[in-house]
PDB file of N, CA and C in Angstrom:
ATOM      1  N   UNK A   1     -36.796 -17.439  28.223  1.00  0.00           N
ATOM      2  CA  UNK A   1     -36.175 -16.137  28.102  1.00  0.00           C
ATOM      3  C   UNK A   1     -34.651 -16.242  28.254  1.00  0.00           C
ATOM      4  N   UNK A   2     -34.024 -17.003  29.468  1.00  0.00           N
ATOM      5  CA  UNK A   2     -32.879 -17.064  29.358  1.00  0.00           C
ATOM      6  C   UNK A   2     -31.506 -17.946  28.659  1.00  0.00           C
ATOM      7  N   UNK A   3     -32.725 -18.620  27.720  1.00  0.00           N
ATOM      8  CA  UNK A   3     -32.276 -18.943  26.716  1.00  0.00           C
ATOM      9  C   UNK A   3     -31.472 -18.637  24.934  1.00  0.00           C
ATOM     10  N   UNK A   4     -33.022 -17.407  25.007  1.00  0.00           N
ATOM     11  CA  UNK A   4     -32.949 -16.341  23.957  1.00  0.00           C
ATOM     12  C   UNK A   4     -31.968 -15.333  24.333  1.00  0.00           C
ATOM     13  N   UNK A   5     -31.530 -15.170  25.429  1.00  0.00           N
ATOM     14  CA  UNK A   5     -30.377 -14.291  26.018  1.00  0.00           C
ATOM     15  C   UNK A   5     -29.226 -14.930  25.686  1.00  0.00           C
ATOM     16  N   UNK A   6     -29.111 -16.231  25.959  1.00  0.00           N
ATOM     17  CA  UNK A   6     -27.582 -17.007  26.069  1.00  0.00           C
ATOM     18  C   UNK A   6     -27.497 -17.018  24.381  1.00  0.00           C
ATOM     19  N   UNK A   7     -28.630 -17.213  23.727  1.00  0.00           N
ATOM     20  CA  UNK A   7     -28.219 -17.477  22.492  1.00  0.00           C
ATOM     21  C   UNK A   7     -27.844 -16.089  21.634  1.00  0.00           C
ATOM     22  N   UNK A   8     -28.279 -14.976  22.044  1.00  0.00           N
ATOM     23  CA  UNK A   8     -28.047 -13.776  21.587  1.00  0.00           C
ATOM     24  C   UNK A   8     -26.473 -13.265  22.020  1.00  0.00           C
ATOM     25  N   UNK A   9     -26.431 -13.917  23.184  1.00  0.00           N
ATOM     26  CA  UNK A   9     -24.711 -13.403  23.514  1.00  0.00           C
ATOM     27  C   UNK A   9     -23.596 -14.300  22.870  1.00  0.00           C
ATOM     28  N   UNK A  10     -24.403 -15.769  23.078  1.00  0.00           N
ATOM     29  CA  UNK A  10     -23.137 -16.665  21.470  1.00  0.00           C
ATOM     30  C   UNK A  10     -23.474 -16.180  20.560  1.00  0.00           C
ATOM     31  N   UNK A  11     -23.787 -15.850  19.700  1.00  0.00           N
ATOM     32  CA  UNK A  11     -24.163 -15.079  18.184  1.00  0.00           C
ATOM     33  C   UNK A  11     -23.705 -13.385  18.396  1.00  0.00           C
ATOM     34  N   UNK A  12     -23.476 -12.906  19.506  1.00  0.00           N
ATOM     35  CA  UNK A  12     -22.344 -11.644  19.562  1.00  0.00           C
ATOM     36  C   UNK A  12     -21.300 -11.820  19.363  1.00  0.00           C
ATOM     37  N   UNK A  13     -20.906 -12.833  20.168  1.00  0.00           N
ATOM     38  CA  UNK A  13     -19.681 -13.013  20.221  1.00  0.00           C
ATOM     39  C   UNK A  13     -19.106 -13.484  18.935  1.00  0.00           C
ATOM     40  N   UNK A  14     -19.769 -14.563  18.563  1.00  0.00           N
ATOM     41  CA  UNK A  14     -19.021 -14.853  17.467  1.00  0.00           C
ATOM     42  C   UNK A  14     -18.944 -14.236  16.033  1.00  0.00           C
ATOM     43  N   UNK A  15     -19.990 -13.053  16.241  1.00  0.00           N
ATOM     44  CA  UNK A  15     -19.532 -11.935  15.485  1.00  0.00           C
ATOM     45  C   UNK A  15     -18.653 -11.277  15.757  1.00  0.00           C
ATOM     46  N   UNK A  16     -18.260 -11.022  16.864  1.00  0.00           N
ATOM     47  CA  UNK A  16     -17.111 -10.402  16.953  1.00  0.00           C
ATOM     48  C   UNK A  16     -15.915 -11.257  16.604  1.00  0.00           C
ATOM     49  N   UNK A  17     -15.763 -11.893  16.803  1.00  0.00           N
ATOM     50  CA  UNK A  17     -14.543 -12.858  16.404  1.00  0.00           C
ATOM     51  C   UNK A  17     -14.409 -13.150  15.244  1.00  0.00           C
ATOM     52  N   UNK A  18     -15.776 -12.883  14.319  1.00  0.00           N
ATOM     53  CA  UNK A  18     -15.344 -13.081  12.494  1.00  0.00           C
ATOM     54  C   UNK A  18     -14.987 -11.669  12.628  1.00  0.00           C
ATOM     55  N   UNK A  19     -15.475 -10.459  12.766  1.00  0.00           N
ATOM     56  CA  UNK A  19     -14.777  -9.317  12.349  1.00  0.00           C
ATOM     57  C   UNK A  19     -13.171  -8.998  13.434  1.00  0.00           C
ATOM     58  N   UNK A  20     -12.597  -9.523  14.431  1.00  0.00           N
ATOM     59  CA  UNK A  20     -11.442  -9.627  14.368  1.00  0.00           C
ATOM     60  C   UNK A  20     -10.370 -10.153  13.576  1.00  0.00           C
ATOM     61  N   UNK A  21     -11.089 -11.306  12.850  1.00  0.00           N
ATOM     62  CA  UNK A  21     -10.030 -12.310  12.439  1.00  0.00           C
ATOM     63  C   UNK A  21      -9.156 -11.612  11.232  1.00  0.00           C
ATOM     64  N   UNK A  22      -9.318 -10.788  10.373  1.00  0.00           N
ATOM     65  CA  UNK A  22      -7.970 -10.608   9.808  1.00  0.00           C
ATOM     66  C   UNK A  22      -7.799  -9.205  10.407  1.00  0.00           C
ATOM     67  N   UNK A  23      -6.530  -9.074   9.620  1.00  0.00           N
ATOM     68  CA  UNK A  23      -6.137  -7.563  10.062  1.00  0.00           C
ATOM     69  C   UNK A  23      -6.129  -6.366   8.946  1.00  0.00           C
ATOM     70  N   UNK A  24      -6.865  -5.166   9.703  1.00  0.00           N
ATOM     71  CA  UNK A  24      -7.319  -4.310   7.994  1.00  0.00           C
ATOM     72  C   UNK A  24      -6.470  -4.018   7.136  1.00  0.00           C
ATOM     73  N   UNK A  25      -6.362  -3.999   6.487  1.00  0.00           N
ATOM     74  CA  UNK A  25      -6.231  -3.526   4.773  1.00  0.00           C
ATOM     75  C   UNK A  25      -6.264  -2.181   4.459  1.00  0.00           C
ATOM     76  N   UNK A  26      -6.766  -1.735   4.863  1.00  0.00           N
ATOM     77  CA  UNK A  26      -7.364  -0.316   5.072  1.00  0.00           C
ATOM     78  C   UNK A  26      -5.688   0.791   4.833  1.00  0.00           C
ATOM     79  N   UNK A  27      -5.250   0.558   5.901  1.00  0.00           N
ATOM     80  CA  UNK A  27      -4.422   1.890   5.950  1.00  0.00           C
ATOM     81  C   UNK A  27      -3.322   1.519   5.001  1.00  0.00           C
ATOM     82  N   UNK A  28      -3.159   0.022   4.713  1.00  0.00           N
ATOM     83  CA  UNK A  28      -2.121  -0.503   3.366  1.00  0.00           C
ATOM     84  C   UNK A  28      -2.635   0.080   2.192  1.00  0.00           C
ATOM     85  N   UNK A  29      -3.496   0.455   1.963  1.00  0.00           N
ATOM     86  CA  UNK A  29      -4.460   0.657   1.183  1.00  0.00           C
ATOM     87  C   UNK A  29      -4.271   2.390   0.899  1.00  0.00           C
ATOM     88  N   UNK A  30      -4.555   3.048   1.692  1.00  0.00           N
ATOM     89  CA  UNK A  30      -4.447   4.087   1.691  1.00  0.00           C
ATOM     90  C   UNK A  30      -3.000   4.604   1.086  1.00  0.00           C
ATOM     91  N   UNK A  31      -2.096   4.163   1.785  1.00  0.00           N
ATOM     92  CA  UNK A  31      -0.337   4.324   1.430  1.00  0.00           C
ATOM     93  C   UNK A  31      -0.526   3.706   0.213  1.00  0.00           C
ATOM     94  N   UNK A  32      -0.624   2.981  -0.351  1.00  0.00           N
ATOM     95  CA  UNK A  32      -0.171   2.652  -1.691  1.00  0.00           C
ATOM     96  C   UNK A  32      -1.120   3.656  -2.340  1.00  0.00           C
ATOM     97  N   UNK A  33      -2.387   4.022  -2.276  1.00  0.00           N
ATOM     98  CA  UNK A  33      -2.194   5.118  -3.527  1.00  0.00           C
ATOM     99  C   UNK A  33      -2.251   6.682  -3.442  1.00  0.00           C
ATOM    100  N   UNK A  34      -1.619   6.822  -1.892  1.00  0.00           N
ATOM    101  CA  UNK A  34      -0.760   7.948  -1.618  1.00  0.00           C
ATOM    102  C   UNK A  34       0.745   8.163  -2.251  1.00  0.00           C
ATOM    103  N   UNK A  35       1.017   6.889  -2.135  1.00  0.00           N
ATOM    104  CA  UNK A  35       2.682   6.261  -2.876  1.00  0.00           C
ATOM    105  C   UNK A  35       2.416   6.455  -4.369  1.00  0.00           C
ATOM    106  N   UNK A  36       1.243   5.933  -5.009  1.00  0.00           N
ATOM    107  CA  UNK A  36       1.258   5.560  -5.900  1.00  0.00           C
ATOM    108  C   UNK A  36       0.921   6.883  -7.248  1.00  0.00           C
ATOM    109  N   UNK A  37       0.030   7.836  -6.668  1.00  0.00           N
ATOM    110  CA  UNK A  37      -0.180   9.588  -7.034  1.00  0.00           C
ATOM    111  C   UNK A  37       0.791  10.118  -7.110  1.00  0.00           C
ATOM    112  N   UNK A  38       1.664   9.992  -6.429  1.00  0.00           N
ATOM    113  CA  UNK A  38       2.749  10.782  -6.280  1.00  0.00           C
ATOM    114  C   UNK A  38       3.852   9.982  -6.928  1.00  0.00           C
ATOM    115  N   UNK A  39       4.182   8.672  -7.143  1.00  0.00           N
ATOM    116  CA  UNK A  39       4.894   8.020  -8.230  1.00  0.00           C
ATOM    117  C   UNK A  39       4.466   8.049  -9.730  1.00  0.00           C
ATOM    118  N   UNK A  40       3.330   8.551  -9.859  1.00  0.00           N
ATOM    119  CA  UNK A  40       2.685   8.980 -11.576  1.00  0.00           C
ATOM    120  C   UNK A  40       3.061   9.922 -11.612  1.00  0.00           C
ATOM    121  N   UNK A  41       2.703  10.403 -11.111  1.00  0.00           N
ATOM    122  CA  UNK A  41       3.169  12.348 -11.265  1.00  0.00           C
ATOM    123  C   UNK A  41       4.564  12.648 -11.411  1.00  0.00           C
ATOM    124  N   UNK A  42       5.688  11.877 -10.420  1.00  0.00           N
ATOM    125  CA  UNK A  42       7.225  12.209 -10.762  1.00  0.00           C
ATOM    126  C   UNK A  42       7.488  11.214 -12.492  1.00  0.00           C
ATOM    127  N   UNK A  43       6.556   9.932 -12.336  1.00  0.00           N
ATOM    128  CA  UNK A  43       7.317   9.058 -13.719  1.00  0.00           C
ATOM    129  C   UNK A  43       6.787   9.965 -14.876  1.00  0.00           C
ATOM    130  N   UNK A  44       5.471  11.361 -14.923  1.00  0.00           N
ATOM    131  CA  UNK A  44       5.270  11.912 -16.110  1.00  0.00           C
ATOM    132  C   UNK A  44       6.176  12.806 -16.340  1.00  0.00           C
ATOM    133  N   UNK A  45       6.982  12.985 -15.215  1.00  0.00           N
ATOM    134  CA  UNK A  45       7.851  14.440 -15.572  1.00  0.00           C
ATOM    135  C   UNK A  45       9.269  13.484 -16.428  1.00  0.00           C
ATOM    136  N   UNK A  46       9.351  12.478 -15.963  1.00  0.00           N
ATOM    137  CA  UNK A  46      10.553  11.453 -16.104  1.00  0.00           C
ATOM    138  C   UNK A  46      10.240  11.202 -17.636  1.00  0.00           C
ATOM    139  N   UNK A  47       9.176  10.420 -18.160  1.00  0.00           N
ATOM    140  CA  UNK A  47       9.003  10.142 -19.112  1.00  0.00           C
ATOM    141  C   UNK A  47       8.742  11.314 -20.176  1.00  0.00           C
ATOM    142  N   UNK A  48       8.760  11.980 -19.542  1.00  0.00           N
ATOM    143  CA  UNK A  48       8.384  13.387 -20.821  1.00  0.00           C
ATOM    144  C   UNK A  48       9.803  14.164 -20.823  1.00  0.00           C
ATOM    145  N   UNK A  49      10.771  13.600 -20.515  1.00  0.00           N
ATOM    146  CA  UNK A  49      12.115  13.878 -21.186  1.00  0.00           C
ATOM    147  C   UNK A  49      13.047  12.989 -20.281  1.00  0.00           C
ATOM    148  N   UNK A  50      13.773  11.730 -20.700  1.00  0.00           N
ATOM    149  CA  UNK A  50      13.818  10.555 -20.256  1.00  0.00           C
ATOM    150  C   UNK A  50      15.466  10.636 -20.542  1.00  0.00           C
ATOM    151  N   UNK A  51      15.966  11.922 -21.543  1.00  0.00           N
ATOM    152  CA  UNK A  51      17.129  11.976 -21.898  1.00  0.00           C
ATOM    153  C   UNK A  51      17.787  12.715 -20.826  1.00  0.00           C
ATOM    154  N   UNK A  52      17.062  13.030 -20.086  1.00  0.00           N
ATOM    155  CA  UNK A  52      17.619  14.453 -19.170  1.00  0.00           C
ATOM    156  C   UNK A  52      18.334  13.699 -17.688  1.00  0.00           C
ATOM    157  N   UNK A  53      17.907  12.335 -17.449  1.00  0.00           N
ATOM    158  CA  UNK A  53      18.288  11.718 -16.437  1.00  0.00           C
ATOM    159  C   UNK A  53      18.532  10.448 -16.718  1.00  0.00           C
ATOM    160  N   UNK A  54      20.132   9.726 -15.761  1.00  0.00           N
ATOM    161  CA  UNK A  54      20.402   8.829 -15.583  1.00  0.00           C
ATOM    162  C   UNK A  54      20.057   7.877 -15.576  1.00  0.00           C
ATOM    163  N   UNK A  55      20.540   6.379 -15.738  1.00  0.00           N
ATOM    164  CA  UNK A  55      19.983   5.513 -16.009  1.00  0.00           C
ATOM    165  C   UNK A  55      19.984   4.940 -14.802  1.00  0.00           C
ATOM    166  N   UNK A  56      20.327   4.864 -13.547  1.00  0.00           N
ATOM    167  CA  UNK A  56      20.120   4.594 -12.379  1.00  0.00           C
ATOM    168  C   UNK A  56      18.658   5.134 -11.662  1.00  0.00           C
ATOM    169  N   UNK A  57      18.546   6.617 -12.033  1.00  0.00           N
ATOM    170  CA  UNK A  57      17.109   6.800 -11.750  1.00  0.00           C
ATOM    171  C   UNK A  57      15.891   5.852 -12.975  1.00  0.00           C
ATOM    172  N   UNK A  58      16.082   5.914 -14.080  1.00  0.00           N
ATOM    173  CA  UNK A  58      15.097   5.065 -15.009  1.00  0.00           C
ATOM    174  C   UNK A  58      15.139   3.670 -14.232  1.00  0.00           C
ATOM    175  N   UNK A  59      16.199   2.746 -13.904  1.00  0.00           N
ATOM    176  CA  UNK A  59      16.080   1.661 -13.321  1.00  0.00           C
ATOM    177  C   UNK A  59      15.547   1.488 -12.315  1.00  0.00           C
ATOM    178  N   UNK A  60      15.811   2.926 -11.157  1.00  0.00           N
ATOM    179  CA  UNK A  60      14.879   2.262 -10.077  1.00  0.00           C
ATOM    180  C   UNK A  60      13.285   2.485 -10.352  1.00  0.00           C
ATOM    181  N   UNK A  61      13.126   3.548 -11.162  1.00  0.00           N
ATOM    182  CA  UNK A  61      11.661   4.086 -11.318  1.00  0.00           C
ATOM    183  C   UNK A  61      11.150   2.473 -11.953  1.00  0.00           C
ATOM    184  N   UNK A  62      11.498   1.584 -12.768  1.00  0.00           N
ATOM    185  CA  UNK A  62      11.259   0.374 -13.456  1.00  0.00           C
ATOM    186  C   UNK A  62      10.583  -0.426 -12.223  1.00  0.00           C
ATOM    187  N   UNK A  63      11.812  -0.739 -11.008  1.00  0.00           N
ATOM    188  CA  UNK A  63      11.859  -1.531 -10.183  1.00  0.00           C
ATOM    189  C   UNK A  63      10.364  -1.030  -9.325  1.00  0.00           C
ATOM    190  N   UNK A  64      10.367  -0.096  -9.330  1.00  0.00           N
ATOM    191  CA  UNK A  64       9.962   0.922  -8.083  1.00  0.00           C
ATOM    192  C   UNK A  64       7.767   0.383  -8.983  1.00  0.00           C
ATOM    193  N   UNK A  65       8.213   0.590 -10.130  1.00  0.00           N
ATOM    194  CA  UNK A  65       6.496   0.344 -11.064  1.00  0.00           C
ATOM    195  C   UNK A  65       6.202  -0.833 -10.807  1.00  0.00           C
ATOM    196  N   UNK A  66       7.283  -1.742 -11.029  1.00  0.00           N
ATOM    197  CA  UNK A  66       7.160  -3.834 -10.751  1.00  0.00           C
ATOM    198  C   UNK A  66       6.418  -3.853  -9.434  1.00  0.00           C
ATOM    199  N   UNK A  67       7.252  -3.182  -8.437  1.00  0.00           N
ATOM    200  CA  UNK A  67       7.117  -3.776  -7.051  1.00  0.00           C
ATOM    201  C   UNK A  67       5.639  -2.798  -6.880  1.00  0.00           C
ATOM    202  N   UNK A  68       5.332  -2.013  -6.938  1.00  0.00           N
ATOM    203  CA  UNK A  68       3.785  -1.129  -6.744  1.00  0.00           C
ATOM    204  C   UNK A  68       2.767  -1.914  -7.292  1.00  0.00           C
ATOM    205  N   UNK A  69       2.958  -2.296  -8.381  1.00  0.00           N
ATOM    206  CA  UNK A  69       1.836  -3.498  -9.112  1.00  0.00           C
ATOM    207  C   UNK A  69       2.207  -4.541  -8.261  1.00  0.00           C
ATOM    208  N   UNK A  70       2.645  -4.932  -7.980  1.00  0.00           N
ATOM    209  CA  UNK A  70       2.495  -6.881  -7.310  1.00  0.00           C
ATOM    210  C   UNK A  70       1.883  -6.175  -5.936  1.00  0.00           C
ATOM    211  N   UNK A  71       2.276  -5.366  -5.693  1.00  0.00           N
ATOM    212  CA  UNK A  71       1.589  -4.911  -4.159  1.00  0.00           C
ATOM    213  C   UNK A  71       0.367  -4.339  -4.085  1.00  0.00           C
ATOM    214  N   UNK A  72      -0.337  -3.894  -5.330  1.00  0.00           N
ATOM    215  CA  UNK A  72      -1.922  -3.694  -5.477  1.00  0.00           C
ATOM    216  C   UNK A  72      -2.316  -4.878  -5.773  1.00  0.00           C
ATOM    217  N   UNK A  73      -1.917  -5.722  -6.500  1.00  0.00           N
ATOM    218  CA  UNK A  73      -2.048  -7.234  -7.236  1.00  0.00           C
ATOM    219  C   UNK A  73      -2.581  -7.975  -5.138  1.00  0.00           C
ATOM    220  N   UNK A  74      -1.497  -7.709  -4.463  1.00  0.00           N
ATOM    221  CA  UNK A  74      -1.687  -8.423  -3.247  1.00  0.00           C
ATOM    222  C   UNK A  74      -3.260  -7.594  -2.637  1.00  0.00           C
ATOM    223  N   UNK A  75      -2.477  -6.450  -2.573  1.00  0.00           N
ATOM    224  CA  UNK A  75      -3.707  -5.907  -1.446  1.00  0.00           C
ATOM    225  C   UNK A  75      -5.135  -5.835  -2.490  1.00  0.00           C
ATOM    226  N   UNK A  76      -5.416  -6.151  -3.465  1.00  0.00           N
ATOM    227  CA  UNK A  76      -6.627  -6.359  -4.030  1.00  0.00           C
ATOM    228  C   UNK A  76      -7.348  -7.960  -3.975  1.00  0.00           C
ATOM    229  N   UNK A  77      -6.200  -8.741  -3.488  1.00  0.00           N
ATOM    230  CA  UNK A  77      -6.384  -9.994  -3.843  1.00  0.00           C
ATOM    231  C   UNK A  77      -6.975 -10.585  -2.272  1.00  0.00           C
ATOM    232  N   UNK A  78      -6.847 -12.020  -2.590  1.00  0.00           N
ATOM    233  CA  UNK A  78      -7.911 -12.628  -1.596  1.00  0.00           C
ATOM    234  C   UNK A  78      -7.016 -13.185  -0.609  1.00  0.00           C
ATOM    235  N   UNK A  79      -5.508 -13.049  -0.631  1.00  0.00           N
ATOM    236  CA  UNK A  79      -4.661 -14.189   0.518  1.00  0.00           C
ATOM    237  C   UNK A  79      -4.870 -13.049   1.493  1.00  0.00           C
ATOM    238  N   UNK A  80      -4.318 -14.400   2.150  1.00  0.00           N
ATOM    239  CA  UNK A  80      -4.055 -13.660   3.757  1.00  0.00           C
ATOM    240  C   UNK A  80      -3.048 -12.899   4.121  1.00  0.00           C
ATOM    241  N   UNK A  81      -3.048 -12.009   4.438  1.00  0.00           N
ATOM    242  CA  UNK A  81      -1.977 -10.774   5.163  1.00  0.00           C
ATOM    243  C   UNK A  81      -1.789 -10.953   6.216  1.00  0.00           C
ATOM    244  N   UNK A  82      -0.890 -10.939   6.941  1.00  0.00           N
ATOM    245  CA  UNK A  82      -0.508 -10.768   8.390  1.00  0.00           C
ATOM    246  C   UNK A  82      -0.319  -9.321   8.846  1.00  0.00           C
ATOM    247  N   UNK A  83      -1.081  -8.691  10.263  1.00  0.00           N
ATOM    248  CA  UNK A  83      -0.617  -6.908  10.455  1.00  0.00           C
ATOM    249  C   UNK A  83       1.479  -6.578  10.088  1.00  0.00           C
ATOM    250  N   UNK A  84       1.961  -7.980  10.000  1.00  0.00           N
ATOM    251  CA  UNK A  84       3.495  -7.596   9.773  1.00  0.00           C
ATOM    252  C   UNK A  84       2.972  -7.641   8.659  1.00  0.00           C
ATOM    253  N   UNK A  85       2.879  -8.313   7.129  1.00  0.00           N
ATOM    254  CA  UNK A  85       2.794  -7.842   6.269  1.00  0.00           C
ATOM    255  C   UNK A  85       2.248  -6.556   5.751  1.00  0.00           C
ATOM    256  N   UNK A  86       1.428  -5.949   5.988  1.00  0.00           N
ATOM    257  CA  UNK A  86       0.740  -4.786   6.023  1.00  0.00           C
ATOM    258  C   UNK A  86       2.074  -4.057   6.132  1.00  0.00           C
ATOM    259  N   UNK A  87       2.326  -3.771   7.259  1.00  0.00           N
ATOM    260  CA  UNK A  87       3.358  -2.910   7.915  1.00  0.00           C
ATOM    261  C   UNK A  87       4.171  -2.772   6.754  1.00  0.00           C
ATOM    262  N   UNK A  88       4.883  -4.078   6.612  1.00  0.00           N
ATOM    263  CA  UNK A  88       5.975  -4.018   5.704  1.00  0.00           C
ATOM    264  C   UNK A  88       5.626  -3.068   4.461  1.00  0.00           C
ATOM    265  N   UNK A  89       4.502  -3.745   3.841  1.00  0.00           N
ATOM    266  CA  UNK A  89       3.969  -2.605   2.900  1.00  0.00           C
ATOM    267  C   UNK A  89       4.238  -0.773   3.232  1.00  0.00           C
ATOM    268  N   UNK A  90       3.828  -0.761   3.875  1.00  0.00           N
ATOM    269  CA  UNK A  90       3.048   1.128   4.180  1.00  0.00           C
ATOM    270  C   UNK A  90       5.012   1.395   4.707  1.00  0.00           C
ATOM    271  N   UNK A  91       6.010   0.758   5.223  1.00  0.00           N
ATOM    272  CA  UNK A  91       7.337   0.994   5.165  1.00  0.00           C
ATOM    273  C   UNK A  91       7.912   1.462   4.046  1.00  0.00           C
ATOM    274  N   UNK A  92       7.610   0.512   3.207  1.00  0.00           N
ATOM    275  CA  UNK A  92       8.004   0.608   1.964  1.00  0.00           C
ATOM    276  C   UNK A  92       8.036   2.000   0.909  1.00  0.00           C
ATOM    277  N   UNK A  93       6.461   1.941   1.120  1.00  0.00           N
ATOM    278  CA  UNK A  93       5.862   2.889   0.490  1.00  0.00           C
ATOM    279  C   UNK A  93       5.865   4.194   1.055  1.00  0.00           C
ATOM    280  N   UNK A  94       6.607   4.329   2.422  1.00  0.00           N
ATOM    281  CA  UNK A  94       7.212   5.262   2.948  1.00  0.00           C
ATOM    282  C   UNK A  94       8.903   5.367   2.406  1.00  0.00           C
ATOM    283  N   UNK A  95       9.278   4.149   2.025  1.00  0.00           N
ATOM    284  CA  UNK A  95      10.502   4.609   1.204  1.00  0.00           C
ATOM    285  C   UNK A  95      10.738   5.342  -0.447  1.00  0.00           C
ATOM    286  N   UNK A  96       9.357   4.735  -0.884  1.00  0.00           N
ATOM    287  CA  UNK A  96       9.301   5.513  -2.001  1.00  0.00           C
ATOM    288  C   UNK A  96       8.883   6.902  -2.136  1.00  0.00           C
ATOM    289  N   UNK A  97       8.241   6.979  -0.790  1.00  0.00           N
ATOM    290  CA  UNK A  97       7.502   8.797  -1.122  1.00  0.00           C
ATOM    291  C   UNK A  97       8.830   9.393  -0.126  1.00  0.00           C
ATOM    292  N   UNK A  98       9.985   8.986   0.546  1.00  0.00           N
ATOM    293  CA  UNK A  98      11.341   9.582   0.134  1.00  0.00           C
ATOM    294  C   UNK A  98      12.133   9.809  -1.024  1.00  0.00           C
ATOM    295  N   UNK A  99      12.236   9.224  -1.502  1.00  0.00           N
ATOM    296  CA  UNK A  99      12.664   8.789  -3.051  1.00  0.00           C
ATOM    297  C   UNK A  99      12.092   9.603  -3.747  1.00  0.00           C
ATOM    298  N   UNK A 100      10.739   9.943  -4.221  1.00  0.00           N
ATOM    299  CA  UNK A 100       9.946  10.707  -4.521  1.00  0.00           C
ATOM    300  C   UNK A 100      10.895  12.449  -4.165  1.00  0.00           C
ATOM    301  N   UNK A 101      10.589  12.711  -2.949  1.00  0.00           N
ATOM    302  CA  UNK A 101      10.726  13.941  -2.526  1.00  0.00           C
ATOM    303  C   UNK A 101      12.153  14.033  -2.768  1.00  0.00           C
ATOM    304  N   UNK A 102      12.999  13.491  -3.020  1.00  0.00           N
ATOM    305  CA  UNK A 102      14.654  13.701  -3.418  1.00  0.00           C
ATOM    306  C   UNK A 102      14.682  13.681  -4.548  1.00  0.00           C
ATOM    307  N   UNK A 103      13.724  13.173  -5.152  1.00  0.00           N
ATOM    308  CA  UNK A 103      13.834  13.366  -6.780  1.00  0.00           C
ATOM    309  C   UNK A 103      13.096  14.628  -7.284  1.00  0.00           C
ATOM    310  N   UNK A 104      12.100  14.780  -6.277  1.00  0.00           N
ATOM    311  CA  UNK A 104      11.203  16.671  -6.665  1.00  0.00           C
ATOM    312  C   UNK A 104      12.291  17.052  -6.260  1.00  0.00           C
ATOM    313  N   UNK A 105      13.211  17.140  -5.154  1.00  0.00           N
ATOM    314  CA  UNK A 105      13.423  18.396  -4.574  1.00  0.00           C
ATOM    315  C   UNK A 105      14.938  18.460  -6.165  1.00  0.00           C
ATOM    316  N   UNK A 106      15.449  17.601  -6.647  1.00  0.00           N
ATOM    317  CA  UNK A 106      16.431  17.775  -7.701  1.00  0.00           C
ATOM    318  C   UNK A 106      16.160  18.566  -8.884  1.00  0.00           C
ATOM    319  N   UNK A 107      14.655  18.079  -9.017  1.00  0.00           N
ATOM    320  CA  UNK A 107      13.874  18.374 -10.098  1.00  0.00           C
ATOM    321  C   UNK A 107      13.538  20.395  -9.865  1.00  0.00           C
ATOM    322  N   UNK A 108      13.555  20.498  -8.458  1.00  0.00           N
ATOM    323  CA  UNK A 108      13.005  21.643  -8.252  1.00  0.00           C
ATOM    324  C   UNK A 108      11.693  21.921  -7.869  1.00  0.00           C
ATOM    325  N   UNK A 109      10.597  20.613  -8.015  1.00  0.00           N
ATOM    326  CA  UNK A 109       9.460  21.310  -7.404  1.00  0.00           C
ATOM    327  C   UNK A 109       9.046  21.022  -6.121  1.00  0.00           C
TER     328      UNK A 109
END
C-alpha cells in the first residue's frame, strides 16, 4: 500500500512540473487579437480612402501589419517564450491600441 501511495505522489508531482514548465500563452494571445480587431477595422477606414492621409500614417500602419504577423507567426508557433517575452508582446500591443485610439479619435470615431 505504501508503495502505491509513494508512487501516486511521484506521478503528481511530476505532473505538476510538466504543466509549470512553460509560461502561458494565453493572455499574449488574447492582446494580439484584441490589437489585432481593432487594427482591421482602423486599416479599412485607411484603405478605403488612402488619399486622405499622410504617408507617415500609411508607413507606420505597413510596419505596424509586418510586426502583428511575425507575432501571430511566434505565438502560433512551437519555440519557446519566456513570461518576459510574452510581456513584451501584450506591451506592445498596448502601444498599438494607443495608436489606434489617436488615430479614431482624429478620424472622429
Amino acid at each position: 500500500m505504501k508503495r502505491i501511495t509513494s508512487l501516486l505522489l511521484a506521478l503528481i508531482m511530476c505532473l505538476s512540473l510538466v504543466a509549470c514548465g512553460a509560461p502561458d500563452r494565453q493572455p499574449a494571445m488574447d492582446a494580439f487579437n484584441k490589437t489585432s480587431a481593432a487594427f482591421n477595422e482602423i486599416g479599412a477606414v485607411i484603405n478605403a480612402d488612402p488619399g486622405a492621409y499622410d504617408q507617415e500614417v500609411i508607413d507606420t500602419m505597413v510596419e505596424m501589419a509586418n510586426l502583428l504577423n511575425q507575432y501571430k507567426e511566434i505565438l502560433e508557433g512551437d519555440n519557446d517564450l519566456s513570461e518576459e517575452d510574452l510581456d513584451n508582446m501584450i506591451a506592445w500591443f498596448g502601444t498599438v491600441d494607443e495608436w489606434i485610439a489617436d488615430v479614431n479619435a482624429e478620424l472622429g470615431n
